[in-house]
N, C-alpha and C. Protein backbone atom coordinates (compact mmCIF):
# COMPACT_ATOMS: atom_id res chain seq x y z
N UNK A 1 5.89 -56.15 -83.15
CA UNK A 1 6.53 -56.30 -81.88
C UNK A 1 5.65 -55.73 -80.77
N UNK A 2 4.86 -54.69 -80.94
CA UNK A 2 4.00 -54.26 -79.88
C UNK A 2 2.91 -54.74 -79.61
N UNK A 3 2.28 -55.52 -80.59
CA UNK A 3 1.10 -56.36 -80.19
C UNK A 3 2.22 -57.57 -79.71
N UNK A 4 2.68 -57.92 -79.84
CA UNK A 4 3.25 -59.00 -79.27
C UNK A 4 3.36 -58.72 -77.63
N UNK A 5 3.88 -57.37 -77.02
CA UNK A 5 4.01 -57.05 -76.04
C UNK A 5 2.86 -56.89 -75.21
N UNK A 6 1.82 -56.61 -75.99
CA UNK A 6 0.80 -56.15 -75.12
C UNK A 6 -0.44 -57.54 -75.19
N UNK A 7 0.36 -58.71 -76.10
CA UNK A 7 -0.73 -59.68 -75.64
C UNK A 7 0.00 -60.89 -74.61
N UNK A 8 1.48 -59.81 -74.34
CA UNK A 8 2.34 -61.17 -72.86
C UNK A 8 1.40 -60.22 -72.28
N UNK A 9 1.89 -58.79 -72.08
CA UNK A 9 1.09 -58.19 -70.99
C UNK A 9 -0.49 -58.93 -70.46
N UNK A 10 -0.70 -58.89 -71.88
CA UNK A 10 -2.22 -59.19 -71.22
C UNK A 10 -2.38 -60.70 -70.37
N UNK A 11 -1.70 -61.48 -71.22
CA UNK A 11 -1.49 -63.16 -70.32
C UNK A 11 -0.85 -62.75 -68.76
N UNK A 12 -0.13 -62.22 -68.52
CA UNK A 12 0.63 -62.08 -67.34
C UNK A 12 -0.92 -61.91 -65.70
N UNK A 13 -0.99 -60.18 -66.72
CA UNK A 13 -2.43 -60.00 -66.09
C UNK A 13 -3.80 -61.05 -65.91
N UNK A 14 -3.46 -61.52 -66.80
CA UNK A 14 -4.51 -62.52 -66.90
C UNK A 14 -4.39 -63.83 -66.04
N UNK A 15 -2.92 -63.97 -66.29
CA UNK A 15 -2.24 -64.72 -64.44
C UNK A 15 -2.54 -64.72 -63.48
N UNK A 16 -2.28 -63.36 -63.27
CA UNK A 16 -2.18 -62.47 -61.84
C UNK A 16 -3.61 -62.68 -61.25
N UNK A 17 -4.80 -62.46 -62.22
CA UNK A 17 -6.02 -62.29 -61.92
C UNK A 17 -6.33 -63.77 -61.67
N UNK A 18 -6.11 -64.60 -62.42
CA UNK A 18 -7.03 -66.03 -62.46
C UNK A 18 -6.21 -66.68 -60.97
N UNK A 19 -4.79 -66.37 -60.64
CA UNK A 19 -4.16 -67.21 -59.53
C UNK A 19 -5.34 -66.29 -58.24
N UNK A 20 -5.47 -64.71 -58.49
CA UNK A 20 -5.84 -64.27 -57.44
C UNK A 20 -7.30 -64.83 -57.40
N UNK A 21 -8.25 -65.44 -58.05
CA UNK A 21 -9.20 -65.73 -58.00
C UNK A 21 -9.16 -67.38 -57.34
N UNK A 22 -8.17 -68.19 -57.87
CA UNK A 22 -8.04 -69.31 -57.46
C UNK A 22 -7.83 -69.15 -55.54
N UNK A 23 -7.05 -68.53 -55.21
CA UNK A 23 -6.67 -68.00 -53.84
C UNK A 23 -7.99 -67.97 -53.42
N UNK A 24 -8.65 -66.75 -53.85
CA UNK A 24 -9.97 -66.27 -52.85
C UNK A 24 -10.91 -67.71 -52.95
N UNK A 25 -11.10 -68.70 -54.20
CA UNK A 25 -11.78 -69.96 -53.76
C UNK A 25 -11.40 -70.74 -52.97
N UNK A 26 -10.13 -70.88 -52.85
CA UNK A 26 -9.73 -71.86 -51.61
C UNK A 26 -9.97 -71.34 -50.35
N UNK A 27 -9.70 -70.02 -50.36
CA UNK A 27 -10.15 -69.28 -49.01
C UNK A 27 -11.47 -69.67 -48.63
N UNK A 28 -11.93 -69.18 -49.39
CA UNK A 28 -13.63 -69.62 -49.10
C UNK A 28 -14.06 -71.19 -48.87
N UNK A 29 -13.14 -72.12 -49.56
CA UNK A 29 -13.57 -73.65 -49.60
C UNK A 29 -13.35 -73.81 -47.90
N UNK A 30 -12.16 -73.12 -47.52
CA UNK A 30 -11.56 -73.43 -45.99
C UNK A 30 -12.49 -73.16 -45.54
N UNK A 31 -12.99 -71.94 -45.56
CA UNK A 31 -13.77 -71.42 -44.33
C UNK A 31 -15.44 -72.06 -44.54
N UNK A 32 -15.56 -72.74 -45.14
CA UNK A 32 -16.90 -73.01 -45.70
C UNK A 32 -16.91 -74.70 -44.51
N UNK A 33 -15.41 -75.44 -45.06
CA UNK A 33 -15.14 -76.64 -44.17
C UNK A 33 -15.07 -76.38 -43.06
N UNK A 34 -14.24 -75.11 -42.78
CA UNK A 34 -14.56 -75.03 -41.07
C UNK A 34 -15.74 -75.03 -40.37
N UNK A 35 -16.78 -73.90 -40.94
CA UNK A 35 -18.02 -73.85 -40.59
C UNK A 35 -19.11 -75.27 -40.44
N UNK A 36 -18.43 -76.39 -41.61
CA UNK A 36 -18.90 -77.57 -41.42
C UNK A 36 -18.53 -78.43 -40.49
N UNK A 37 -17.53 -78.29 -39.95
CA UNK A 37 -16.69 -79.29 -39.37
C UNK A 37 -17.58 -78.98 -37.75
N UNK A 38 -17.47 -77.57 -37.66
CA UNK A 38 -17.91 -76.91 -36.55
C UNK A 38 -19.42 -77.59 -36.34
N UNK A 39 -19.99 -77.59 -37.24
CA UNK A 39 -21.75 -77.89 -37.03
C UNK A 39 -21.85 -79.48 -37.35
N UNK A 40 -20.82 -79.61 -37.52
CA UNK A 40 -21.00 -81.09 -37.23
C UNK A 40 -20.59 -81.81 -36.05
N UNK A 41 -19.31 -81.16 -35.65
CA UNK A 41 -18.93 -81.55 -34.00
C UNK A 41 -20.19 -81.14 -33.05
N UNK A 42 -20.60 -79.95 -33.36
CA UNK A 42 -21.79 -79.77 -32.53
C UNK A 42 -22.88 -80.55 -32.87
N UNK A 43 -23.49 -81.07 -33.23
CA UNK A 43 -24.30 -82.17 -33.91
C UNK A 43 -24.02 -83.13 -33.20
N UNK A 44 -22.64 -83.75 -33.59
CA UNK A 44 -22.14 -85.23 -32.54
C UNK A 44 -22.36 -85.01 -31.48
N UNK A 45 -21.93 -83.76 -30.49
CA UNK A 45 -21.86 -83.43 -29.26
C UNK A 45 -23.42 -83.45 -28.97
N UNK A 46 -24.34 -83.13 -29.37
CA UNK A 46 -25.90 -82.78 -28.56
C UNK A 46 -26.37 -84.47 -28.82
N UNK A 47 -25.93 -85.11 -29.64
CA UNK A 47 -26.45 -86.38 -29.73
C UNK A 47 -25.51 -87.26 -28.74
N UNK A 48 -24.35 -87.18 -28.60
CA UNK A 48 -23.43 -87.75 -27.57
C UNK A 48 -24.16 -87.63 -25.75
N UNK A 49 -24.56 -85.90 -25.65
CA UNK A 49 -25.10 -85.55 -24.34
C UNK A 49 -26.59 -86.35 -24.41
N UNK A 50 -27.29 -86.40 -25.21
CA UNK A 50 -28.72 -86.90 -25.14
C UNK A 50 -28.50 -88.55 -25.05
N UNK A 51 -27.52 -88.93 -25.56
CA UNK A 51 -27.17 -90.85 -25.19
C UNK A 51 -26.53 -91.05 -23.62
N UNK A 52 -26.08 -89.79 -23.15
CA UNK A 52 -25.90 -89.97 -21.90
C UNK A 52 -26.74 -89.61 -21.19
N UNK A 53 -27.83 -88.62 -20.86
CA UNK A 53 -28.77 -88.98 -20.68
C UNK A 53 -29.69 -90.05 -20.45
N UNK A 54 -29.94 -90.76 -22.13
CA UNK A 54 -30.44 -91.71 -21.55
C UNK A 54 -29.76 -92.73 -20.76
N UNK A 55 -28.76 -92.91 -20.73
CA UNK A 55 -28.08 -93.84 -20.06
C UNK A 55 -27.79 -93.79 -18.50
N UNK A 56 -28.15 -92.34 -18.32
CA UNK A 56 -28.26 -92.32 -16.90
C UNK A 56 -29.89 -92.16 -16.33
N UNK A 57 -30.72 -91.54 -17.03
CA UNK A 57 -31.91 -91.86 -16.50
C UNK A 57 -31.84 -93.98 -16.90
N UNK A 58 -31.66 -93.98 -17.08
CA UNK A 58 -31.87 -95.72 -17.36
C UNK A 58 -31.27 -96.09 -16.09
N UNK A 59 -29.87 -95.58 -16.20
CA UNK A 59 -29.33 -96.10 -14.21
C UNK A 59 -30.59 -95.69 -13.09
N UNK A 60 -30.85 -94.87 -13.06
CA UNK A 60 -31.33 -94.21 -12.28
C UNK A 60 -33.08 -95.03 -11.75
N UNK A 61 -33.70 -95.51 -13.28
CA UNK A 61 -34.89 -96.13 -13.15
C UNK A 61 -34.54 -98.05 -12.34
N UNK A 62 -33.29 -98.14 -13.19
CA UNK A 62 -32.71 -99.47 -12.84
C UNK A 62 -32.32 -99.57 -10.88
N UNK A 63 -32.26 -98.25 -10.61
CA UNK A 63 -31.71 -98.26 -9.11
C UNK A 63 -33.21 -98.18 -8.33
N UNK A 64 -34.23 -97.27 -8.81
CA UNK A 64 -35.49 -97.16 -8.45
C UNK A 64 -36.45 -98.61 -8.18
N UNK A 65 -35.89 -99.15 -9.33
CA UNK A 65 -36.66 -100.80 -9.30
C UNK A 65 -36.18 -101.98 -8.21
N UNK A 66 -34.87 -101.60 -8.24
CA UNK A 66 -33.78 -102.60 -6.92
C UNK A 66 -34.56 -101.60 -5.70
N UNK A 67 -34.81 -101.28 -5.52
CA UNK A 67 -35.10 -100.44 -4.37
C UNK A 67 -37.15 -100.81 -3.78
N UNK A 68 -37.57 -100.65 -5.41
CA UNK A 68 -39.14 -101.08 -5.13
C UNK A 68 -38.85 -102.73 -4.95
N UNK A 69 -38.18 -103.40 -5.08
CA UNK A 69 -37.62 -104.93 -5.17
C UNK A 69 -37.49 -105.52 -3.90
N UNK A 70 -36.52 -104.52 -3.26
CA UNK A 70 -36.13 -104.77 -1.83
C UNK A 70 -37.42 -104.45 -1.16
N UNK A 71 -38.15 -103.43 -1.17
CA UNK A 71 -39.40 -102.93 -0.09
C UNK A 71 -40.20 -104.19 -0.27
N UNK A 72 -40.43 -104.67 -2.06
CA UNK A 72 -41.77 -105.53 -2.14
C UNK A 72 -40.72 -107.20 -1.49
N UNK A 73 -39.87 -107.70 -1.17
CA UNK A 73 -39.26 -108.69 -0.68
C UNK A 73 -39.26 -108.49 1.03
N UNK A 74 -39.12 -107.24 1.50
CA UNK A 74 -38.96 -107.07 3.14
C UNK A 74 -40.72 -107.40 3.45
N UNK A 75 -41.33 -106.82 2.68
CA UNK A 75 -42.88 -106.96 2.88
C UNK A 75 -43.26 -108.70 2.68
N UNK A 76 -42.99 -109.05 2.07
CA UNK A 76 -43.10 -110.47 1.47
C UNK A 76 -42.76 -111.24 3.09
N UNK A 77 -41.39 -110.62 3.45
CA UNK A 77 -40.76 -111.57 4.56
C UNK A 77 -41.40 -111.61 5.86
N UNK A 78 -41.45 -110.11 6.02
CA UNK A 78 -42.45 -109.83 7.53
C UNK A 78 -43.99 -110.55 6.95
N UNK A 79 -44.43 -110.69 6.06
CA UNK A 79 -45.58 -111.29 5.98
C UNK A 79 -45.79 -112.47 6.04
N UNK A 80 -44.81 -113.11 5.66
CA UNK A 80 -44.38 -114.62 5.86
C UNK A 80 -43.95 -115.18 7.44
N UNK A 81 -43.22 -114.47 7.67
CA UNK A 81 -42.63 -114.78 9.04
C UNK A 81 -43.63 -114.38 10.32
N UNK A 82 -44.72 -113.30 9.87
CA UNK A 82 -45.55 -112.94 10.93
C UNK A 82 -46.52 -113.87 10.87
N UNK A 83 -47.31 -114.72 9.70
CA UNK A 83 -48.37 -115.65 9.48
C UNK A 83 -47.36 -117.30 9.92
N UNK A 84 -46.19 -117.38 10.10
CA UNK A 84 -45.46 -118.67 10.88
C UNK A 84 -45.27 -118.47 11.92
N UNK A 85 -45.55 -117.46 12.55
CA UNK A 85 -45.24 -116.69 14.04
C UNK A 85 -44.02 -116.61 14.33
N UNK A 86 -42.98 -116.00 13.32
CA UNK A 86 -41.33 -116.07 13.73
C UNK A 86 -40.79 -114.19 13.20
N UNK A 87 -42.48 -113.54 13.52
CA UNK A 87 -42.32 -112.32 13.37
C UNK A 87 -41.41 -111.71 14.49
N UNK A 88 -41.14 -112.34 15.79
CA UNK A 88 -40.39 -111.44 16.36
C UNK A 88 -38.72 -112.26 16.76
N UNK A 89 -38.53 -113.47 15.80
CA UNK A 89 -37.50 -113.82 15.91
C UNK A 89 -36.32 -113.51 14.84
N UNK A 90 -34.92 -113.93 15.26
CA UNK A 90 -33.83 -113.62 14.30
C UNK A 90 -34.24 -113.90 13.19
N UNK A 91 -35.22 -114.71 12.58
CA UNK A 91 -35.41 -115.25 11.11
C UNK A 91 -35.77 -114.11 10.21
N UNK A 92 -36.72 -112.98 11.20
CA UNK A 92 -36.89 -111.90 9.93
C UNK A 92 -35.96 -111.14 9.87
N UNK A 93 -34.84 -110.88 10.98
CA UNK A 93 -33.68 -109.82 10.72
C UNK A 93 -32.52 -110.38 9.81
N UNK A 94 -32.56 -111.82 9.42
CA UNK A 94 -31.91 -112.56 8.74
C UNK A 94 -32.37 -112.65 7.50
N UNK A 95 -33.76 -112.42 7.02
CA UNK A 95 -34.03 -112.21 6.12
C UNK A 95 -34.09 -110.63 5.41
N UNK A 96 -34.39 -109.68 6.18
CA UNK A 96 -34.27 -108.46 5.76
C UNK A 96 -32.07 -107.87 5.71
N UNK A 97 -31.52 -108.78 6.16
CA UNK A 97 -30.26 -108.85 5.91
C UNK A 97 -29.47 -109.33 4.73
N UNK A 98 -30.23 -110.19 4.40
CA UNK A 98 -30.48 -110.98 3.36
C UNK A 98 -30.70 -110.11 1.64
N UNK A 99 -32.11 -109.76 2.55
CA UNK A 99 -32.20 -108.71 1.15
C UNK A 99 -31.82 -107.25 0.95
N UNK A 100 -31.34 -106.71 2.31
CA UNK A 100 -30.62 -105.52 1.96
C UNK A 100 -29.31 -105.99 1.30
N UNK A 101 -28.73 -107.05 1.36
CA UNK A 101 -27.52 -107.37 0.37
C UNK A 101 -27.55 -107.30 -0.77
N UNK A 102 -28.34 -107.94 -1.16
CA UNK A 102 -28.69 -108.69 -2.53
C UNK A 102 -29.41 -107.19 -2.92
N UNK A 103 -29.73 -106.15 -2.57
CA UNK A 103 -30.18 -104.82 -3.46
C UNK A 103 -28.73 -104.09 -3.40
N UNK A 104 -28.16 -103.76 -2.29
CA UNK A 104 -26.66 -103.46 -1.86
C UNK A 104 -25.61 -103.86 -3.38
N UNK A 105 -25.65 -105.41 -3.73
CA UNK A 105 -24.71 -105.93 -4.43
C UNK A 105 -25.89 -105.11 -6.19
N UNK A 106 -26.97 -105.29 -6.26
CA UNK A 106 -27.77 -105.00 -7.45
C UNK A 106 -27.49 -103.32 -7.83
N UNK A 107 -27.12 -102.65 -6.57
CA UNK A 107 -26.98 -100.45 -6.41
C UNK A 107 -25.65 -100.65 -7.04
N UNK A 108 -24.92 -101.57 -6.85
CA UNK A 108 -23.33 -101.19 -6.96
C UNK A 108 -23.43 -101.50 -8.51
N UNK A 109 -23.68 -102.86 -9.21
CA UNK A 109 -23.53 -103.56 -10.43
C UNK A 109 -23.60 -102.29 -11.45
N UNK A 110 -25.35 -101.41 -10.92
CA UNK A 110 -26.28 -100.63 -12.07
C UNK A 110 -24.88 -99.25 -12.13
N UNK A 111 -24.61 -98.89 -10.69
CA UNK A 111 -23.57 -97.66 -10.27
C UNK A 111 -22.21 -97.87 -11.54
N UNK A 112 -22.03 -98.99 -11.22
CA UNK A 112 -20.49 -99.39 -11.83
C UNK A 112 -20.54 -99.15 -13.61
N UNK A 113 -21.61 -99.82 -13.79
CA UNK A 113 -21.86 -99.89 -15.22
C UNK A 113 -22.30 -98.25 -15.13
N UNK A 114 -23.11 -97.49 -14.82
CA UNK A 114 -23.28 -96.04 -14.76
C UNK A 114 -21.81 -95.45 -14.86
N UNK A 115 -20.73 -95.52 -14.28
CA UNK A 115 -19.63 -94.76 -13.93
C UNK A 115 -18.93 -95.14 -15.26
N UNK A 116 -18.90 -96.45 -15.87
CA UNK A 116 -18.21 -97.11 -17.08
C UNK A 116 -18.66 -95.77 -17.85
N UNK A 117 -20.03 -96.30 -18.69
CA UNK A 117 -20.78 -95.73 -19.55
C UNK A 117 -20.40 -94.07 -19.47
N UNK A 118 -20.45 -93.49 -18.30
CA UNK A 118 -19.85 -91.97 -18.39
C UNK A 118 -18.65 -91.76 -18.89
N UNK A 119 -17.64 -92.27 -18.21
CA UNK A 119 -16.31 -92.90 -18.97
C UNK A 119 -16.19 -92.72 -20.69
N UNK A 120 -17.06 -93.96 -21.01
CA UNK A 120 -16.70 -94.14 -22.35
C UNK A 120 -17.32 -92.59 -23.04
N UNK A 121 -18.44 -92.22 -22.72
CA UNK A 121 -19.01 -90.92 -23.17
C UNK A 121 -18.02 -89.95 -23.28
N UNK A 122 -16.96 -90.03 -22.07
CA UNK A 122 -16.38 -88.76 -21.56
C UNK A 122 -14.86 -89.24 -23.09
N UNK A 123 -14.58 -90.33 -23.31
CA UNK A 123 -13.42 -90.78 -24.23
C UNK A 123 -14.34 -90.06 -25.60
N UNK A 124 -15.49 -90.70 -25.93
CA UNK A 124 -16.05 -90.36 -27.35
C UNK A 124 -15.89 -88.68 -27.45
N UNK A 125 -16.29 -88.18 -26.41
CA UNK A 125 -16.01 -86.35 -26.64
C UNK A 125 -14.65 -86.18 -26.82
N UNK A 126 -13.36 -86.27 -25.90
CA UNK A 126 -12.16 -85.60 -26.71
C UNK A 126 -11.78 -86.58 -27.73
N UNK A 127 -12.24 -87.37 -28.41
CA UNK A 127 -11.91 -88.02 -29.31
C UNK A 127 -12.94 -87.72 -30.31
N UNK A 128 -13.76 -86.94 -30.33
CA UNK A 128 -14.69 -85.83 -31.01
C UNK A 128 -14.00 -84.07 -31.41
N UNK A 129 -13.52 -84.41 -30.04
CA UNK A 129 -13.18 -82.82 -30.11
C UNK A 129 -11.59 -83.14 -31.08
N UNK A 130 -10.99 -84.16 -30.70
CA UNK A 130 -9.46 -84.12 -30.92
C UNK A 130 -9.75 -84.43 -32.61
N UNK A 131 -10.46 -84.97 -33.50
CA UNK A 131 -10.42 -85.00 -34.74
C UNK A 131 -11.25 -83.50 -35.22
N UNK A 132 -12.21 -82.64 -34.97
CA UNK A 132 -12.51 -81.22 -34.88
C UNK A 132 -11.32 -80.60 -35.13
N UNK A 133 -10.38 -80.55 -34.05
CA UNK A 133 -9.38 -79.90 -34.42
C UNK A 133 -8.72 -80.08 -35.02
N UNK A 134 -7.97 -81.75 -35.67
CA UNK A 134 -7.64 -82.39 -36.99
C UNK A 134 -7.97 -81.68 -38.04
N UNK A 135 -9.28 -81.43 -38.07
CA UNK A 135 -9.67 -81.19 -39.58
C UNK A 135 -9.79 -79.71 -40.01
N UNK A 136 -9.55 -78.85 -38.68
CA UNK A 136 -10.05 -77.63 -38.99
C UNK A 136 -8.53 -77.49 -38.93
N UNK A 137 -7.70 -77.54 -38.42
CA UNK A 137 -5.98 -77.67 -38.98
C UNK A 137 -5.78 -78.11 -40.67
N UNK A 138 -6.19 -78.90 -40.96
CA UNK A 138 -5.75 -79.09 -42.42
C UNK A 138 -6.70 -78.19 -43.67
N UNK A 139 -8.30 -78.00 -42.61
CA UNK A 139 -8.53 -76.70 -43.33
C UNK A 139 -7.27 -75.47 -43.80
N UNK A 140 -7.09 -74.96 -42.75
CA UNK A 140 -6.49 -73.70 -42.55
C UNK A 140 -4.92 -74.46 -43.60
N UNK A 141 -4.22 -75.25 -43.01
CA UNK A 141 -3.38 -75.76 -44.03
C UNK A 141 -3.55 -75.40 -45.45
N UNK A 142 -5.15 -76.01 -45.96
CA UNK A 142 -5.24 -75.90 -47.07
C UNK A 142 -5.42 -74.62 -47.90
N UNK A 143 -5.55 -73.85 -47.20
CA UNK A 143 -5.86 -72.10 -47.27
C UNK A 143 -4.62 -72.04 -47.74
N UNK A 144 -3.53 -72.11 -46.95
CA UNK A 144 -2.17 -71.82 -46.76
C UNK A 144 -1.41 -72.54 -48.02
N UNK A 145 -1.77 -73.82 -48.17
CA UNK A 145 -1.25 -74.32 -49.63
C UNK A 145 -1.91 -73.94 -50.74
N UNK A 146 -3.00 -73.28 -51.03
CA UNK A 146 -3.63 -72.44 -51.78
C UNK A 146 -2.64 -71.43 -52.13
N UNK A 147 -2.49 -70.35 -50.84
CA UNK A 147 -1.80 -69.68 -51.36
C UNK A 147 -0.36 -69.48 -52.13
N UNK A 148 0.58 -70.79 -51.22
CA UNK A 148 1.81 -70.62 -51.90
C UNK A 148 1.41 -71.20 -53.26
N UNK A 149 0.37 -71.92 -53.84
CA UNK A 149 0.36 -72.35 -54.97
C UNK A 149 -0.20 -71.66 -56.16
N UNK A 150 -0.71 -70.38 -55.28
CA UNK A 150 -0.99 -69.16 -56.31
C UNK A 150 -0.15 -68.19 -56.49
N UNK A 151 1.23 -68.23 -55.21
CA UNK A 151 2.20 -67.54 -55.78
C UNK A 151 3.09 -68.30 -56.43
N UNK A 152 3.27 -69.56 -56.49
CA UNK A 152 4.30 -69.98 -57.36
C UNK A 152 3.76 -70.12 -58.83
N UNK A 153 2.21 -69.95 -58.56
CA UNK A 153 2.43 -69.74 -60.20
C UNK A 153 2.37 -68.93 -61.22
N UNK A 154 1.88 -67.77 -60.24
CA UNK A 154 2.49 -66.15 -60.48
C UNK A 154 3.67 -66.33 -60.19
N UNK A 155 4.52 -66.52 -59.93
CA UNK A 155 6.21 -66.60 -60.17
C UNK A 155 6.33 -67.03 -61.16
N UNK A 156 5.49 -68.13 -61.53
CA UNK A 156 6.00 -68.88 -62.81
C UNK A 156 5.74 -68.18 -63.85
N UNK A 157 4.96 -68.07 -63.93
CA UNK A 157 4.09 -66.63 -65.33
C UNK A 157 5.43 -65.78 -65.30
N UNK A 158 5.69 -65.06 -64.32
CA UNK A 158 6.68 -64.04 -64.39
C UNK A 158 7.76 -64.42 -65.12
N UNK A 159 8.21 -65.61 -64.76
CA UNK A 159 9.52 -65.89 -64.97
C UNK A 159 9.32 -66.76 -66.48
N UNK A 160 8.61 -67.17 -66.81
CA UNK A 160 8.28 -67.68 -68.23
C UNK A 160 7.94 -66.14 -68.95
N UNK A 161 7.42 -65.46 -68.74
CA UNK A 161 7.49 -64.23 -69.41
C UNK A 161 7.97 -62.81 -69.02
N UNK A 162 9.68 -63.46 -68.53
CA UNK A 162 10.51 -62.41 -67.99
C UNK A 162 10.96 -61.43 -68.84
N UNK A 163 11.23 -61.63 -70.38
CA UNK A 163 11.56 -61.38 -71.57
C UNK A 163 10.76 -60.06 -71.55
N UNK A 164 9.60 -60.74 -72.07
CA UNK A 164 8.41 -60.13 -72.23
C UNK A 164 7.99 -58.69 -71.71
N UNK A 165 8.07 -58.84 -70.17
CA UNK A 165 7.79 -58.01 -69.17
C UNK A 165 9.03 -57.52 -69.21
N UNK A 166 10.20 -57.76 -69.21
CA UNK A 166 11.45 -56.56 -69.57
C UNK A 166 10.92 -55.89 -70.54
N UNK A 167 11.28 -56.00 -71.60
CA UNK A 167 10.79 -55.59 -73.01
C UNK A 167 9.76 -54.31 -72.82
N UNK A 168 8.35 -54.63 -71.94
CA UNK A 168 7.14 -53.95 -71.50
C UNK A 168 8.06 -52.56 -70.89
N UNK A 169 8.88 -53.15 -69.85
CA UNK A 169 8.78 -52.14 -68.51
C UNK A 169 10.45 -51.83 -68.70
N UNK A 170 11.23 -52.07 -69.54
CA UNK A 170 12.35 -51.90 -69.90
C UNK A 170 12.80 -50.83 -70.99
């Protein structure tokens, strides 16, 4: 009867220990995912800022060129209109009217699509950030279902070897 007692004892303990070990791995699995989750949002994020970037130096070269476009077209016109001799008539202010539009309508197109593109950048981040926090929630969850699942089965041990442990401590 006493080795009998002292080999529940020992299973019980042997419970106690293996659930408390199961616990501290899940602990660690959590915090291991968090740390990933973390260096990976940051990852998305420096590659997210560097695509906007380019996307705005790209506006920016695209606005530079409408601009060298318009100078090399006003030059074109006064050169044209001064070799027909209609350099000092309405025809060149009609033409430099002309093409300040047509760069006017080309600033807005590159602007618009610039303002989009920030936009969508600005959606991809909290929709970066908003799954980050998704996952580092079901981390911590999973910590948390770790644990009740290492006490219910230290409850269970107990209560499957309630006998037992009376018997011991009885």
């Amino acid at each position: 009867m006493a080795i009998a007692t002292v080999i529940a004892a020992v299973g019980v303990a042997a419970s106690v220990a293996g659930t408390a070990v199961a616990y501290r791995g899940q602990r660690q699995a959590a915090s291991e995912q968090r740390r990933m989750i973390a260096a990976q949002t940051a990852a998305q994020q420096r590659v997210e800022d560097s695509r906007q970037q380019q996307a705005n130096l790209d506006a920016t070269r695209r606005k530079r060129e409408i601009i060298r476009q318009a100078q090399i077209a006003r030059a074109t016109a006064l050169t044209t209109a001064s070799s027909q001799g209609a350099g000092d008539g309405s025809v060149l202010g009609g033409a430099y009217g002309g093409i300040s539009g047509q760069s006017g309508v080309n600033m807005l197109g590159v602007s618009q699509n610039q303002e989009i593109g920030n936009d969508i950048f600005a959606a991809n981040r909290s929709y970066s950030q908003a799954t980050a926090s998704g996952n580092m929630a079901v981390a911590r969850a999973g910590s948390t279902a770790a644990l009740g699942s290492g006490m219910s089965s230290l409850g269970g041990a107990r209560m499957t070897n309630s006998e037992t442990i009376g018997r011991i401590f009885g």
